[in-house]
Protein backbone atom coordinates (compact mmCIF):
# COMPACT_ATOMS: atom_id res chain seq x y z
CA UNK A 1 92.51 89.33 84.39
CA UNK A 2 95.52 90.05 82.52
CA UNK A 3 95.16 86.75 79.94
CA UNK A 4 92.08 87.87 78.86
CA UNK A 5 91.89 92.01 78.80
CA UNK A 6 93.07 93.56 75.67
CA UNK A 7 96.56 94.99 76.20
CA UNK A 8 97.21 98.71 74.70
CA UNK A 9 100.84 99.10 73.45
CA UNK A 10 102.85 101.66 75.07
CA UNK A 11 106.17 103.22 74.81
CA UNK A 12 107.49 104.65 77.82
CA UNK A 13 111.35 106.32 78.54
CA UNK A 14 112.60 105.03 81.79
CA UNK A 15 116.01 105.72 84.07
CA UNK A 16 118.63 102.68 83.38
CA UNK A 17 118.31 101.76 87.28
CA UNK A 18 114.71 101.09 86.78
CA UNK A 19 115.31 99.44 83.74
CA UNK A 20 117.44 97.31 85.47
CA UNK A 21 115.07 96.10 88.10
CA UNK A 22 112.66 95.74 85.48
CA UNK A 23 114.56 93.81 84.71
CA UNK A 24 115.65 91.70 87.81
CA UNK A 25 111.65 91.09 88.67
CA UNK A 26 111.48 89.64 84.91
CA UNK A 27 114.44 86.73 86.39
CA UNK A 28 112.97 86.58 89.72
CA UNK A 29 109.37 85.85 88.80
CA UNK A 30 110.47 84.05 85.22
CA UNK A 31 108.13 86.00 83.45
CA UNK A 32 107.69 85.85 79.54
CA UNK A 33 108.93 89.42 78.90
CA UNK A 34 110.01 93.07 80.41
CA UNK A 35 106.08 94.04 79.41
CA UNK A 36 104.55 91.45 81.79
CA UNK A 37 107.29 92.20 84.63
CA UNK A 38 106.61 95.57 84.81
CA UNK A 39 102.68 94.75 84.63
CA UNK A 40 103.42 93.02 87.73
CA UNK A 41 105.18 95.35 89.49
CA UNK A 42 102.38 97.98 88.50
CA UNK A 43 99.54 95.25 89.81
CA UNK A 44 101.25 94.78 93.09
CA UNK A 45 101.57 98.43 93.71
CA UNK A 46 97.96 99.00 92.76
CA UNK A 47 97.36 96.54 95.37
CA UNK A 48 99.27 97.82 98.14
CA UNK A 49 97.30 101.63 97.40
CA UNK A 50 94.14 99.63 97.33
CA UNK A 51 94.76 98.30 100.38
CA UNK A 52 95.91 101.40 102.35
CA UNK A 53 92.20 102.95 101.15
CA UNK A 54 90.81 100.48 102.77
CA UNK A 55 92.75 100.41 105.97
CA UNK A 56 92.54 104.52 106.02
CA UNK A 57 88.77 103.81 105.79
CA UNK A 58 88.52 101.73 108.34
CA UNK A 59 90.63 103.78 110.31
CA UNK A 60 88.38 106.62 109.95
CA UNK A 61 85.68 104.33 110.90
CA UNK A 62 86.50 103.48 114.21
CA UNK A 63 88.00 106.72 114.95
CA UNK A 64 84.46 108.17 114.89
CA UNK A 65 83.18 105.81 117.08
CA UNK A 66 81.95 106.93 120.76
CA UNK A 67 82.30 105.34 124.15
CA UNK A 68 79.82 103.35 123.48
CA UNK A 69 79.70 102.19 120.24
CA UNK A 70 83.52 101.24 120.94
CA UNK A 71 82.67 99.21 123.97
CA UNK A 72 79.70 97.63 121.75
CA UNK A 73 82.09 96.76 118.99
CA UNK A 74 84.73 95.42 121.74
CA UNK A 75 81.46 93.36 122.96
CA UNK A 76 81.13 91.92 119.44
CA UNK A 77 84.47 91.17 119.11
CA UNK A 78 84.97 89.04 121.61
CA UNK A 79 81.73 87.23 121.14
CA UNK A 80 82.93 86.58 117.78
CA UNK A 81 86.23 85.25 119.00
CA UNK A 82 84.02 82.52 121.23
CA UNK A 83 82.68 81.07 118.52
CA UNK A 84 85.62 80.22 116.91
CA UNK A 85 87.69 77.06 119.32
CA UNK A 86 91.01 77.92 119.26
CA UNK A 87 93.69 74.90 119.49
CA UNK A 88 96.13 74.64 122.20
């Protein structure tokens, strides 16, 4: 996505301990500049909330379930797991 989007330049202030590990992801992931670094960092956390709205979705889901639709889903579940031969 990123190698082929636009980029928009931006100027932002930020504390010297976030500078820092800025900074120390650039090293750690040997990326070309502070810029893509902190593009990463901001991906990954996008991610992880992307993620959690999912799960908190699902969540909800199955907390409105009845009785019975959880022991039908229970039902599935385990027929699913049949079909799939586990090794020993």
């Amino acid at each position: 996505m990123g190698a082929t989007a636009r980029k928009e330049r931006r100027t932002y202030s930020l504390d010297p301990e976030l500078v820092r590990y800025v900074e120390s992801v650039r090293k750690k992931f040997r990326t070309a500049s502070a810029s893509s670094a902190l593009e990463e960092i901001i991906r990954a956390d996008k991610h992880r909330d992307e993620r959690r709205r999912q799960e908190d979705k699902i969540s909800r889901y199955y907390g409105s379930l009845n009785d019975a639709e959880v022991e039908q889903e229970s039902q599935w579940g385990a027929f699913s797991e049949s079909q799939f031969p586990m090794d020993k």
